[in-house]
Protein backbone atom coordinates (compact mmCIF):
# COMPACT_ATOMS: atom_id res chain seq x y z
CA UNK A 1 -70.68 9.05 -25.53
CA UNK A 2 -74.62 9.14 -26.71
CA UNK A 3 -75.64 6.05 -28.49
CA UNK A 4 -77.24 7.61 -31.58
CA UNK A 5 -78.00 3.86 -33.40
CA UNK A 6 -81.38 3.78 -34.87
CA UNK A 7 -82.96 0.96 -35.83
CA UNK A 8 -85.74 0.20 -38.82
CA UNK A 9 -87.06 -3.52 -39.46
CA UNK A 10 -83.85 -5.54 -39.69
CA UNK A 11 -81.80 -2.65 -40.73
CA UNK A 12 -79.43 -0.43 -38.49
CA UNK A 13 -78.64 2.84 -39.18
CA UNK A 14 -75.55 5.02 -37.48
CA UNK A 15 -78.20 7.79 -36.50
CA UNK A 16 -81.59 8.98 -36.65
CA UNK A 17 -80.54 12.02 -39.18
CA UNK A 18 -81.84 11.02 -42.68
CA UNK A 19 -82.49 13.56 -45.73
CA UNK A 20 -86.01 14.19 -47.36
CA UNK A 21 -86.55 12.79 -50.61
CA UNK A 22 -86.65 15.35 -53.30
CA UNK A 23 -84.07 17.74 -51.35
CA UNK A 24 -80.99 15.36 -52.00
CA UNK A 25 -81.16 14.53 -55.46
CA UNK A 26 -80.55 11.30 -56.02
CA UNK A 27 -77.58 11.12 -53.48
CA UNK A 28 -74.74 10.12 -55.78
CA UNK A 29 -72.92 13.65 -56.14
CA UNK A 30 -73.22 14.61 -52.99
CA UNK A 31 -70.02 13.76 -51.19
CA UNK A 32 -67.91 16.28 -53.26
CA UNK A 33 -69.85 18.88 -50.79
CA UNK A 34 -70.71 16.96 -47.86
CA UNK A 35 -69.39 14.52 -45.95
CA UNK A 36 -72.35 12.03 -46.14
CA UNK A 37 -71.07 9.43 -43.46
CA UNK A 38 -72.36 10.94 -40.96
CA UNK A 39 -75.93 11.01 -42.46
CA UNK A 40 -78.31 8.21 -41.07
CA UNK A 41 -79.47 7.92 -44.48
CA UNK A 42 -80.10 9.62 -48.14
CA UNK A 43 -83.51 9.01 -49.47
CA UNK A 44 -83.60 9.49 -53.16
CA UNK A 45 -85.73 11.74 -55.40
CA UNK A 46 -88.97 9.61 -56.34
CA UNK A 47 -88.22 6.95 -59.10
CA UNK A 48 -90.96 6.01 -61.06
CA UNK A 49 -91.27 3.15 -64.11
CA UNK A 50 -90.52 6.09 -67.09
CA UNK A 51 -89.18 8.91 -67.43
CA UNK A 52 -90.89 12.36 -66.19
CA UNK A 53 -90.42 15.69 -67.05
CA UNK A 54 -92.40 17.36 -64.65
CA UNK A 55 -94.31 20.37 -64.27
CA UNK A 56 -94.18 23.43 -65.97
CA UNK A 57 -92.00 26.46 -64.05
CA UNK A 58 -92.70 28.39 -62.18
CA UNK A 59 -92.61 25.30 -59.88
CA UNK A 60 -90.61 26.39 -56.83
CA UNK A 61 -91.54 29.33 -55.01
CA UNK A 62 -90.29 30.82 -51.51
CA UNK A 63 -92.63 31.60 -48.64
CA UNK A 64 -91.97 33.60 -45.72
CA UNK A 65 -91.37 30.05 -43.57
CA UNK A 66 -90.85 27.50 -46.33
CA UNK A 67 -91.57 26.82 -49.53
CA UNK A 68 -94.23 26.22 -52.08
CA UNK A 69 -93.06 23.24 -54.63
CA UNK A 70 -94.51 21.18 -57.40
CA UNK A 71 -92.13 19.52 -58.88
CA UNK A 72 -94.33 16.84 -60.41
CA UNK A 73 -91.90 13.60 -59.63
CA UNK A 74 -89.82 14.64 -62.56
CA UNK A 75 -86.79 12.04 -62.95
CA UNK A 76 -85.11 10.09 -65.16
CA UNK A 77 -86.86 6.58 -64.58
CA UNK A 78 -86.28 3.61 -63.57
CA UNK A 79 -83.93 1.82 -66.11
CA UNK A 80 -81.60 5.18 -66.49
CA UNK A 81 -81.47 5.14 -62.35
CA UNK A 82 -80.39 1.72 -62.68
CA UNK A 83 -77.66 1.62 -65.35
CA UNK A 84 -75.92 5.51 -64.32
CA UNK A 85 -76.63 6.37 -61.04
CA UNK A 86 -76.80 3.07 -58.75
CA UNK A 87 -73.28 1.70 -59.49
CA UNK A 88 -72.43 4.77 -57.77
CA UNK A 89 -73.66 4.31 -54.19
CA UNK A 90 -71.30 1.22 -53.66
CA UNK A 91 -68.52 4.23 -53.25
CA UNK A 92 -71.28 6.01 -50.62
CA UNK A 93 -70.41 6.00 -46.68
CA UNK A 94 -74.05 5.69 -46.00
CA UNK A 95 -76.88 4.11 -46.15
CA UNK A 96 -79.60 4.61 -49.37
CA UNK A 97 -83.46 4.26 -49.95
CA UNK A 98 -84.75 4.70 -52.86
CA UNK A 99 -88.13 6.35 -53.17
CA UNK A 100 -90.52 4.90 -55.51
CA UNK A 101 -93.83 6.48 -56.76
CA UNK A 102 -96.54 5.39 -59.32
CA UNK A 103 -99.79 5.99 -61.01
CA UNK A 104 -100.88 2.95 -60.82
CA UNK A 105 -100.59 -0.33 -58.35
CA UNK A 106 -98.75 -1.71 -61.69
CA UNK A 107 -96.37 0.80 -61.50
CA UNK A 108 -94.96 0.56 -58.20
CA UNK A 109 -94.98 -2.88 -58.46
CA UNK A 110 -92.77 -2.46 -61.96
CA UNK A 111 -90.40 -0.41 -60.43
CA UNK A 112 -89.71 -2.50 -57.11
CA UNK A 113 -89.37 -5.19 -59.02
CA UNK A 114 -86.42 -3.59 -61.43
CA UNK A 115 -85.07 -2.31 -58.43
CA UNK A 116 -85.25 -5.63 -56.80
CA UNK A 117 -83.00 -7.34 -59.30
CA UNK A 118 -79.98 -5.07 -58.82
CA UNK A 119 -80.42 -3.73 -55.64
CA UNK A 120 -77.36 -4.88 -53.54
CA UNK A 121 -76.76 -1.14 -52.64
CA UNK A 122 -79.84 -0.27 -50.95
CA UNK A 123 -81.53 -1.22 -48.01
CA UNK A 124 -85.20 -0.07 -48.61
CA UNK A 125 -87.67 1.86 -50.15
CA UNK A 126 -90.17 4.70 -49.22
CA UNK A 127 -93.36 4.51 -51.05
CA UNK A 128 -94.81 7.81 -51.69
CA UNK A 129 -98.89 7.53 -51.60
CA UNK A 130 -98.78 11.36 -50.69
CA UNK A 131 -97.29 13.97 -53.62
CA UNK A 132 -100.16 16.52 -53.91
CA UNK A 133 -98.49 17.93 -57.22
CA UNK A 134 -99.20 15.30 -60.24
CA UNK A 135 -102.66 14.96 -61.60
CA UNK A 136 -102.47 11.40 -61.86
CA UNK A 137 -100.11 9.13 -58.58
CA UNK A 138 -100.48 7.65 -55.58
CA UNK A 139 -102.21 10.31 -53.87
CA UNK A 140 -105.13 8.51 -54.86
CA UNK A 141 -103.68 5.74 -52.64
CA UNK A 142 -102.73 7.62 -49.73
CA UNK A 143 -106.15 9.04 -48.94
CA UNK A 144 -107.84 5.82 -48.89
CA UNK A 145 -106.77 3.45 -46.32
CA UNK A 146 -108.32 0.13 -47.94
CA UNK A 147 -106.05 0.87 -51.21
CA UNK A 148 -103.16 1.91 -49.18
CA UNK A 149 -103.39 -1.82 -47.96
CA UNK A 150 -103.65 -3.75 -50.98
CA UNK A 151 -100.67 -1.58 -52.64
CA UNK A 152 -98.27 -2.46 -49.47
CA UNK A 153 -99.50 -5.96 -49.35
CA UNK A 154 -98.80 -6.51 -52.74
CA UNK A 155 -95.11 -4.62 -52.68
CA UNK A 156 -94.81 -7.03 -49.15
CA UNK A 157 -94.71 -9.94 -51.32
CA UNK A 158 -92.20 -8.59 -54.12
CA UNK A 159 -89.30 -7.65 -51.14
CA UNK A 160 -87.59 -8.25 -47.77
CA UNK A 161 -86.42 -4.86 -47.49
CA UNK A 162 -87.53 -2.19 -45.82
CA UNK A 163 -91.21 -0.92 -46.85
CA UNK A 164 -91.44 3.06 -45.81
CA UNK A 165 -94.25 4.05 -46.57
CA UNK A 166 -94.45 8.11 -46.83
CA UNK A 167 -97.87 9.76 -45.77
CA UNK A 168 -100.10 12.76 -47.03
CA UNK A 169 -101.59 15.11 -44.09
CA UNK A 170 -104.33 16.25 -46.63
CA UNK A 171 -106.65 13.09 -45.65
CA UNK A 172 -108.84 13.30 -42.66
CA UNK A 173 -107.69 10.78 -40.87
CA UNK A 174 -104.08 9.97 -41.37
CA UNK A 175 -104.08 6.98 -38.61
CA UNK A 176 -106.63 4.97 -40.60
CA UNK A 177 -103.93 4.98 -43.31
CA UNK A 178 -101.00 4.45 -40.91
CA UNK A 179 -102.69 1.69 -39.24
CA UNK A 180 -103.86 -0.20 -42.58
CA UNK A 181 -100.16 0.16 -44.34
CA UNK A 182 -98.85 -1.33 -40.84
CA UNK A 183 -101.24 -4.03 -41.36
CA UNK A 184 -99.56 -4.41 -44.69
CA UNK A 185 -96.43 -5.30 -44.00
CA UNK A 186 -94.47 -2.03 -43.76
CA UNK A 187 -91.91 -1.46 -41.64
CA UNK A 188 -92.31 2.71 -41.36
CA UNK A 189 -93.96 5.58 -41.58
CA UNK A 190 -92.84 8.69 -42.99
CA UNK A 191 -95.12 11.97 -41.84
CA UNK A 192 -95.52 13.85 -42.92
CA UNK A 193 -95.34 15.15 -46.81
CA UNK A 194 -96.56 18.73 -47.89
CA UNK A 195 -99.46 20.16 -47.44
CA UNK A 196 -101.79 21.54 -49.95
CA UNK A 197 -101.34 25.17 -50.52
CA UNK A 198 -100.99 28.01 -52.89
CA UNK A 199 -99.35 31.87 -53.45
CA UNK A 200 -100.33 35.05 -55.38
CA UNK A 201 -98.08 37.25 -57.39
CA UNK A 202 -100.99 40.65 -57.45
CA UNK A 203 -98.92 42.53 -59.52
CA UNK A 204 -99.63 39.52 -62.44
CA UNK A 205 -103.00 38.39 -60.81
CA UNK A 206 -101.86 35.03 -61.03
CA UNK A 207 -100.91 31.97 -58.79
CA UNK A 208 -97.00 31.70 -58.24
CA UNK A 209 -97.09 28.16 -59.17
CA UNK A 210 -98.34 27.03 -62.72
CA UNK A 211 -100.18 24.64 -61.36
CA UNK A 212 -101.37 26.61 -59.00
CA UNK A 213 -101.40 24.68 -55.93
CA UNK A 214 -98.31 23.16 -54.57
CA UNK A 215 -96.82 21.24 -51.65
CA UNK A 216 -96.05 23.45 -48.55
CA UNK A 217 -92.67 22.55 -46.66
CA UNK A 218 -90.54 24.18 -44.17
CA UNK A 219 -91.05 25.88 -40.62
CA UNK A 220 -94.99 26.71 -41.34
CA UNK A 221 -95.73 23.10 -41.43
CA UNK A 222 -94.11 21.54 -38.12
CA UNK A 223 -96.94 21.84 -35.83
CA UNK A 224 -98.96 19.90 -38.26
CA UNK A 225 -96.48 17.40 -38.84
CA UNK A 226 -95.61 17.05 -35.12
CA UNK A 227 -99.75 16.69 -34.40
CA UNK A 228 -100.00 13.65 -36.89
CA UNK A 229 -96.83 12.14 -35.46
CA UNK A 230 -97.99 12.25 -32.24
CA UNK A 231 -101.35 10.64 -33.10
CA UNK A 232 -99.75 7.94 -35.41
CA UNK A 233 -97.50 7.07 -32.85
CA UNK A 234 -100.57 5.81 -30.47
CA UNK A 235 -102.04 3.47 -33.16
CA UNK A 236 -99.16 1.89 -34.19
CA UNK A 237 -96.26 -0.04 -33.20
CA UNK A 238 -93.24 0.26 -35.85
CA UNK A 239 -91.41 3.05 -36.14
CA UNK A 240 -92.77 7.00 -37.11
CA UNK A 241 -89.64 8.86 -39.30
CA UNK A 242 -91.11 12.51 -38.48
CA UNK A 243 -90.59 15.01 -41.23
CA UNK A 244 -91.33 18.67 -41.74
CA UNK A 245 -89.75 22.12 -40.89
CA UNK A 246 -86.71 20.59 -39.04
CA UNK A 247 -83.85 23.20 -39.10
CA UNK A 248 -82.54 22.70 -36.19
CA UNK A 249 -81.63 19.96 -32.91
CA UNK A 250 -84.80 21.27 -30.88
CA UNK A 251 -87.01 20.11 -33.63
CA UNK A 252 -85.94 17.07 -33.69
CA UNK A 253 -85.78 16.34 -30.41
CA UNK A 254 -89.75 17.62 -30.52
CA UNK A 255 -90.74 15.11 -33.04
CA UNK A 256 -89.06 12.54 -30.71
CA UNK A 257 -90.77 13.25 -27.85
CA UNK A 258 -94.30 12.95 -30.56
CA UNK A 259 -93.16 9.67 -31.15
CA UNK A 260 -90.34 9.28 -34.17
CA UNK A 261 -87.70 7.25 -34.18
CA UNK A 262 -85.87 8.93 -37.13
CA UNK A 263 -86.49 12.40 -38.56
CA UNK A 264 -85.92 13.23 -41.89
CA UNK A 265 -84.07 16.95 -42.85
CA UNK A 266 -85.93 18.54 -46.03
CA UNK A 267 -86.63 22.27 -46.77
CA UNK A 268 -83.61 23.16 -44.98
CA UNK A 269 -81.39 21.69 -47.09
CA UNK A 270 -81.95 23.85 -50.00
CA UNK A 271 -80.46 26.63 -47.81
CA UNK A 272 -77.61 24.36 -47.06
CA UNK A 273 -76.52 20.95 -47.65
CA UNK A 274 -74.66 20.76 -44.73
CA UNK A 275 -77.98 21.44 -42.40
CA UNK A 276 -78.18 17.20 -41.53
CA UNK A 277 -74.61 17.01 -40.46
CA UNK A 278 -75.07 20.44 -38.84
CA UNK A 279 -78.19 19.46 -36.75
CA UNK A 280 -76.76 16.20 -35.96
CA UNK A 281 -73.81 17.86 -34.15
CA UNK A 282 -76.03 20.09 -32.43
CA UNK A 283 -78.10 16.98 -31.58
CA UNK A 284 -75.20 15.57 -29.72
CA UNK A 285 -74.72 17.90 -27.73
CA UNK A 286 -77.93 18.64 -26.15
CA UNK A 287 -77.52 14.82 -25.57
CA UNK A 288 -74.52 15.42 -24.01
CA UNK A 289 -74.96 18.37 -22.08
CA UNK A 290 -78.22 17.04 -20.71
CA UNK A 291 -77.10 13.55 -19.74
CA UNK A 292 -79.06 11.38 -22.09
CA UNK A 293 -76.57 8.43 -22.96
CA UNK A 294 -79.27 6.92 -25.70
CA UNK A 295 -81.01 9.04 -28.01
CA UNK A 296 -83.74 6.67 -27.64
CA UNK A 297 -84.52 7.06 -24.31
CA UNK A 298 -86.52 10.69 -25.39
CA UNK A 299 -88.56 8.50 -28.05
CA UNK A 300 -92.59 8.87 -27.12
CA UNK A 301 -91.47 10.54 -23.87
CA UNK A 302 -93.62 13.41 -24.01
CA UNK A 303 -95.65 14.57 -20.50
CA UNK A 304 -98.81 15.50 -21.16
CA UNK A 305 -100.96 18.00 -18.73
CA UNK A 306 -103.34 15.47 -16.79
């Protein structure tokens, strides 16, 4: 039997299969539909100190391999995630991080720190410094590796759990910022988020999105995400949780060969909620039928042409 046991920081998780944030909700009505168990972990939608409506629709739109989003963090805040929806995930079979995102260092700080006090049902949190699709967050953070420090290094002091801290592709460099949040005190990466991009409805001569530009997931964006990956995954030494267009075992066992330890299942799940558990069986079994008695043993493991 394949080991499948992934380890983050301190924390051990039954498998490397975890969903995306944004794509699960906030976990807590999921099991009437899936049997969440056998997920590695849920992330949670992004929490963030008050409420948020959102953007404007149109704010989801389809794309021929993906899907154009801007969402705009819309949730119900901190104090309301709290008092209805966290009592729930003592009944969950799995484990839970909770996404947090901010406008300001404050923020973050503000919501850790409510989070912190009743937290007994989580095991970590993924910082998002990367949503392309507010005007004002911690995109602002993301793209500049000496804030991206001084955010984590303040959260650092505020926690022992896991710090994830989720990454933009729409920077330059994206190891400068991997290697300066590392140097902070987290204990992941996530890479990648969405990438920058836009449609055109030209019967209306307008953008599909209201906003216009939106966050690009699904199939389109793999190669990207498997690229940055692969090049955070030489400048640093915890672990790389790869994310984007993962529908199916091969990808994942791509992005561990670039270098992640975990993967996280996004896009795909709006097609089907089952696509984690679904993948993770299929992940077995190439395990299986191909001899590999530790799933870890194909992290980093990629031959390159000399």
């Amino acid at each position: 039997m394949t080991n499948l046991t992934c380890k983050i920081g301190s924390v051990e998780f039954r498998n490397p299969i975890f969903t995306a944030s944004g794509t699960y909700g906030y976990g807590n009505d999921l099991p009437e539909f899936v049997d969440v168990s056998k997920l590695g972990a849920i992330l949670t939608k992004s929490i963030t100190y008050e409420k948020r409506a959102g953007n404007p629709p149109p704010r989801i739109v389809e794309t021929p391999s993906g899907m154009l989003n801007s969402i705009g963090l819309a949730n119900i805040g901190v104090k309301k995630f709290i008092k209805e929806v966290m009592p729930l995930y003592q009944n969950i079979d799995t484990k839970i991080i909770v996404n947090i995102a901010g406008s300001t260092n404050e923020e973050y700080i503000k919501v850790l720190k409510e989070l912190e006090a009743v937290s007994a049902d989580i095991v970590g949190y993924e910082i998002n410094v990367s949503c392309p699709n507010v005007e004002h967050g911690g995109m602002e953070l993301g793209v500049n590796a000496i804030l991206s420090n001084i955010l984590i290094s303040e959260l650092r002091k505020h926690t022992e759990k896991l710090l994830i801290v989720k990454l933009t592709p729409n920077v330059t460099d994206i190891t400068k910022i991997a290697k300066a949040v590392e140097d902070a005190g987290a204990d992941a990466i996530s890479a990648i988020n969405t990438v920058v991009g836009m449609g055109i409805d030209i019967e209306k001569r307008k953008p599909t999105i209201y906003k216009t530009f939106a966050g690009l997931s699904g199939p389109a964006i793999k190669p990207i995400a498997l690229a940055m990956v692969h090049k955070i995954s030489k400048i640093i030494s915890i672990p790389i949780i790869g994310i984007g267009g993962i529908v199916n075992s091969k990808d994942v066992v791509e992005f561990l060969l670039a270098g992640a330890t975990a993967v996280q299942i996004g896009t795909a799940n709006f097609r089907n909620l089952n696509a984690g558990t679904i993948i993770l069986d299929e992940l077995n079994n190439y395990l299986n039928e191909n001899e590999i008695f530790n799933y870890s043993e194909l992290i980093g493991k990629l031959n390159l042409y000399e």
